[in-house]
Protein backbone atom coordinates (compact mmCIF):
# COMPACT_ATOMS: atom_id res chain seq x y z
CA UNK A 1 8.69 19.96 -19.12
CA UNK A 2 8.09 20.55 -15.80
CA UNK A 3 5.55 19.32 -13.00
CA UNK A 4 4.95 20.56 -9.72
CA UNK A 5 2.26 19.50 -7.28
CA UNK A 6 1.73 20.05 -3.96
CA UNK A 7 0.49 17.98 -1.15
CA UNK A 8 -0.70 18.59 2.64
CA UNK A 9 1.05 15.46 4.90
CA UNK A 10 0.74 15.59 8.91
CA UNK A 11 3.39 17.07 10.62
CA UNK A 12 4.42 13.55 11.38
CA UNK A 13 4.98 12.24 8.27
CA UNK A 14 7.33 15.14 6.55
CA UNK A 15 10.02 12.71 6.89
CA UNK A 16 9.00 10.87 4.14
CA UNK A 17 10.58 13.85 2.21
CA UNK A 18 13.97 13.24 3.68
CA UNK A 19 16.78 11.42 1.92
CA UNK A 20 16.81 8.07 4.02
CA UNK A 21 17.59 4.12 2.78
CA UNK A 22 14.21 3.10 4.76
CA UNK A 23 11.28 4.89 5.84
CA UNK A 24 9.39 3.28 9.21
CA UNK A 25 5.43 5.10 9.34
CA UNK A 26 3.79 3.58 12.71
CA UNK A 27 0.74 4.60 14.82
CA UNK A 28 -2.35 3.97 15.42
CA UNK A 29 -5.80 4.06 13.01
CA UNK A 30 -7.19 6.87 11.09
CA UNK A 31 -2.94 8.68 11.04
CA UNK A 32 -3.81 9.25 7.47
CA UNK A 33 -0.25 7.00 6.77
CA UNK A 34 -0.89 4.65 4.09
CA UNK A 35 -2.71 7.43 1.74
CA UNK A 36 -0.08 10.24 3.09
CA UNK A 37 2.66 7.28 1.58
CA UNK A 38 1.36 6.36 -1.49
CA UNK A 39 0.57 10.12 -2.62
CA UNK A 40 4.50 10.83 -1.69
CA UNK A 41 5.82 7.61 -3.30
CA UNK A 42 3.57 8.70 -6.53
CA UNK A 43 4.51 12.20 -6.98
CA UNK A 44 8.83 10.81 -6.02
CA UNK A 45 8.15 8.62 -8.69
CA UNK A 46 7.31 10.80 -11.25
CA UNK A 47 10.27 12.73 -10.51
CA UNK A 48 12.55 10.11 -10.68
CA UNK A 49 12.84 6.18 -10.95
CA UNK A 50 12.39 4.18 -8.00
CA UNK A 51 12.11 0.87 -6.64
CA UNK A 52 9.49 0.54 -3.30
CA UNK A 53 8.90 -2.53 -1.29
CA UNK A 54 5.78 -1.03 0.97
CA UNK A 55 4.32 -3.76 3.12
CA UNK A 56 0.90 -3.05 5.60
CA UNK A 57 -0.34 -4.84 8.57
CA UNK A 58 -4.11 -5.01 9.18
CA UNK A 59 -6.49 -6.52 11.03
CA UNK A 60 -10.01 -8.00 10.17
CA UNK A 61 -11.72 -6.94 13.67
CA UNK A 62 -10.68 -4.94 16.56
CA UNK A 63 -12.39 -7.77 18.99
């Protein structure tokens, strides 16, 4: 059985497609990173296993 699916990323984040130990997304707000991550991570995992430590800094205010 096969499964395609296709998703729109920024420019800046088509790296997450590129065979690398650790992947580093930084910027400012409203980059579209953490969704643009976890739809890669979900359709990678669905091709094959794989084990994801993905960690997010936030802040309650902007004061």
């Amino acid at each position: 059985m096969s499964h395609s699916a296709d998703i729109e990323l920024p420019k800046k984040l088509q790296f997450l497609w590129e065979p690398s130990r650790f992947k580093i997304a930084y910027g400012g707000r409203g980059g579209a990173k953490s969704w643009a991550v976890a739809r890669t991570l979900l359709l990678m995992g669905a091709q094959k296993p794989l084990r994801v430590l993905c960690a997010r800094e936030f802040q309650n205010s902007i004061s």
